[in-house]
Protein backbone atom coordinates (compact mmCIF):
# COMPACT_ATOMS: atom_id res chain seq x y z
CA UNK A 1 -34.90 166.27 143.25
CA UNK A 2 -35.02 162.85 144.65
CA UNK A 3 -33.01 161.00 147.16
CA UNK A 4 -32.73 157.81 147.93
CA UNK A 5 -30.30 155.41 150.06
CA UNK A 6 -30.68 152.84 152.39
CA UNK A 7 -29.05 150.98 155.22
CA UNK A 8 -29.28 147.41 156.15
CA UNK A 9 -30.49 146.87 160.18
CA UNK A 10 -29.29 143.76 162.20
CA UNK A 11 -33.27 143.88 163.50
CA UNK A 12 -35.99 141.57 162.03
CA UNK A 13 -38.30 143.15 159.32
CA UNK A 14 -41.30 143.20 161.57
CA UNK A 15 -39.52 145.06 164.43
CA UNK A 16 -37.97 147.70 162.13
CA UNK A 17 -41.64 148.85 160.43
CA UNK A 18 -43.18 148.50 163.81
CA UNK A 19 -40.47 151.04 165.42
CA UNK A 20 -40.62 153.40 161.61
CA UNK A 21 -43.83 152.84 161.56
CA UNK A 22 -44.85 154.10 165.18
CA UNK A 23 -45.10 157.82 164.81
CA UNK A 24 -43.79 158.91 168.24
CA UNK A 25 -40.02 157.25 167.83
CA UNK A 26 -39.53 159.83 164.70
CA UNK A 27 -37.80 162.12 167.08
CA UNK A 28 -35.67 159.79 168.35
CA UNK A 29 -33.19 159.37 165.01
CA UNK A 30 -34.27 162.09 162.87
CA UNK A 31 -32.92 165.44 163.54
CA UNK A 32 -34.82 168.43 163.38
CA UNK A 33 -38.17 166.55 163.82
CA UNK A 34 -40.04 167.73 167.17
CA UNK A 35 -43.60 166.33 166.60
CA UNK A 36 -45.13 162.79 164.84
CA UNK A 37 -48.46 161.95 165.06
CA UNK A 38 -51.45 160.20 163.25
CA UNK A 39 -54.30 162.73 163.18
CA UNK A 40 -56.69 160.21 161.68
CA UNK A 41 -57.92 157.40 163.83
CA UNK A 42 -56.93 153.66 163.97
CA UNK A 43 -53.62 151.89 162.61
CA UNK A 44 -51.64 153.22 159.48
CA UNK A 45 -52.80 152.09 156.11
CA UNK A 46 -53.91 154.06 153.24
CA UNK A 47 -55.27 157.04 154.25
CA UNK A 48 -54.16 157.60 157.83
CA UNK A 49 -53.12 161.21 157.99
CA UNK A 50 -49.59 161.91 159.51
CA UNK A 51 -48.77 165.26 161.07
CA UNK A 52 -44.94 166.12 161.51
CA UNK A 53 -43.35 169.27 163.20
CA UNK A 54 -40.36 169.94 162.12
CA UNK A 55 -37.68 173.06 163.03
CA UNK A 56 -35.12 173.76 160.12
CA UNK A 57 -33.10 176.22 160.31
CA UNK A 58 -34.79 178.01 163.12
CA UNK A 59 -38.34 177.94 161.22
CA UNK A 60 -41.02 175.42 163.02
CA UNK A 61 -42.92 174.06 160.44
CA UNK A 62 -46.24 171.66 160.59
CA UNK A 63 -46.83 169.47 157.41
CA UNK A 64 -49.94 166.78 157.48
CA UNK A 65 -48.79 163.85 154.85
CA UNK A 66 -51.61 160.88 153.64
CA UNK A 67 -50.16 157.37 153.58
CA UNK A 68 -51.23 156.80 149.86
CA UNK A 69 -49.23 152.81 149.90
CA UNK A 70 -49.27 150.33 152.23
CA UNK A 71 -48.20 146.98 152.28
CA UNK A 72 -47.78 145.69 155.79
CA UNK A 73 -44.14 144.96 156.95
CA UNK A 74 -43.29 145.69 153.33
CA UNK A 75 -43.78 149.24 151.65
CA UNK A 76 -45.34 152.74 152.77
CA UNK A 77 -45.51 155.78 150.61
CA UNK A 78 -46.86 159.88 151.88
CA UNK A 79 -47.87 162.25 149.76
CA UNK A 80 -48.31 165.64 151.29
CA UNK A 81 -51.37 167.62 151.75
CA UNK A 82 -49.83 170.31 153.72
CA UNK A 83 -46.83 172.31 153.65
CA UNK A 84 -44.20 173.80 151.79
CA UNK A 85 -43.31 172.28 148.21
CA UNK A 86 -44.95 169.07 147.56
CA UNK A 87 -42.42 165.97 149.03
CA UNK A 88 -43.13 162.34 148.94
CA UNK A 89 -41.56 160.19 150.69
CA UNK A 90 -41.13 156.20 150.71
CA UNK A 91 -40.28 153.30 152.72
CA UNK A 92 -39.47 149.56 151.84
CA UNK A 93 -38.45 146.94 154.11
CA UNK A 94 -36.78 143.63 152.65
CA UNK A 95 -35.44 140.24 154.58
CA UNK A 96 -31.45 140.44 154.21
CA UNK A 97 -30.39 137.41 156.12
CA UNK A 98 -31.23 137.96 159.90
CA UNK A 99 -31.44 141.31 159.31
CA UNK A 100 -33.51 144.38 157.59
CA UNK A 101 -32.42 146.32 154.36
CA UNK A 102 -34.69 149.28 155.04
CA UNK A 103 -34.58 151.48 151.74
CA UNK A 104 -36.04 154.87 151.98
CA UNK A 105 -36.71 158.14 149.33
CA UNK A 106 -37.95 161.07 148.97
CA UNK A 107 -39.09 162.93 146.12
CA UNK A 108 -39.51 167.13 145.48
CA UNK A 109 -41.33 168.40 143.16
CA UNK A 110 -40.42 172.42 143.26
CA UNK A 111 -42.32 175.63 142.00
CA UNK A 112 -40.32 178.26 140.91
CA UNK A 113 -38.69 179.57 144.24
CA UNK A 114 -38.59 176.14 145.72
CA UNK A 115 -36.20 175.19 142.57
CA UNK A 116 -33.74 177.89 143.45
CA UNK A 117 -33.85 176.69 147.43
CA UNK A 118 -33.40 173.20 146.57
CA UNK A 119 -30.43 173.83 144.57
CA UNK A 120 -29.05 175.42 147.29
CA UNK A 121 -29.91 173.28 150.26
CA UNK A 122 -30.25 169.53 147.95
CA UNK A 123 -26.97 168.27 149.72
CA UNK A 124 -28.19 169.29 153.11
CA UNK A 125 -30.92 167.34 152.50
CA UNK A 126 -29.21 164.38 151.54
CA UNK A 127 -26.67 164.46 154.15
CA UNK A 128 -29.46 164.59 156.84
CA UNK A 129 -31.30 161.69 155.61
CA UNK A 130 -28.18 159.67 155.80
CA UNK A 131 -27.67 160.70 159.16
CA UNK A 132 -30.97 160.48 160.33
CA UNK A 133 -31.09 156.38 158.84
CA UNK A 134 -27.60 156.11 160.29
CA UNK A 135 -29.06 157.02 163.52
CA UNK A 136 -31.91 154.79 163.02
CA UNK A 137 -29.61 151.80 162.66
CA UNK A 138 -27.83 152.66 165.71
CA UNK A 139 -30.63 152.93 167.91
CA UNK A 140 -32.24 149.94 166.41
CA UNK A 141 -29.18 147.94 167.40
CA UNK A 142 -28.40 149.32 170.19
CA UNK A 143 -32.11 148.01 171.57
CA UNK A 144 -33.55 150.80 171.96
């Protein structure tokens, strides 16, 4: 499955990757999300390790992603290296005027079970990424 969208934010370029791109403001726009951290030393850039805590559904679960791209104020990519059903997920941020168009996706790639669940649950998934980059815009532009 992948899904993809994106959402244009009245913020510069540089101050939307440096608030995405700042592990601890995760919680603040996307639902669900409890803990973001680096678990590898330094700045982000290829290789930095990413853990995420996430409750779904009433299940807590911990998933450690690798940055695998990274183009500074431009593109990130994860890959997973832990966690249920392998999900990668990508960023790009592009100039639109005075503001950001910040694109985003995410792509599954399910094992037997995991097919059947993502069937089920692909529009949920959807839906909450909208929300969550809907969110993002709002807080963005709201200042926060």
């Amino acid at each position: 499955m992948r899904v993809e969208g994106s959402v244009t934010i009245n913020r510069p370029v540089k101050d939307v990757w440096d608030f995405v791109l700042e592990p601890s403001n995760g919680p603040k726009y996307e639902k669900g999300l409890l803990e973001q951290r680096y678990t590898s030393d330094g700045r982000a850039g290829v290789g930095t390790e990413l853990l995420r805590v996430s409750k779904i559904m009433g299940q807590t679960s911990r998933n450690t992603y690798k940055v695998t791209e990274f183009e500074e104020h431009k593109k990130v990519t994860y890959a997973p290296l832990t966690g249920p059903g392998p999900v990668d997920v990508g960023f790009t941020f592009e100039s639109a005027g005075q503001g950001t168009k910040f694109n985003y996706w995410l792509q599954s790639h399910p094992k037997g079970l995991e097919k059947v669940i993502e069937l089920l649950f692909g529009g949920m998934i959807r839906g909450g990424m909208t929300s969550s980059f809907a969110r993002l815009k709002s807080l963005m532009e709201s200042g926060g």
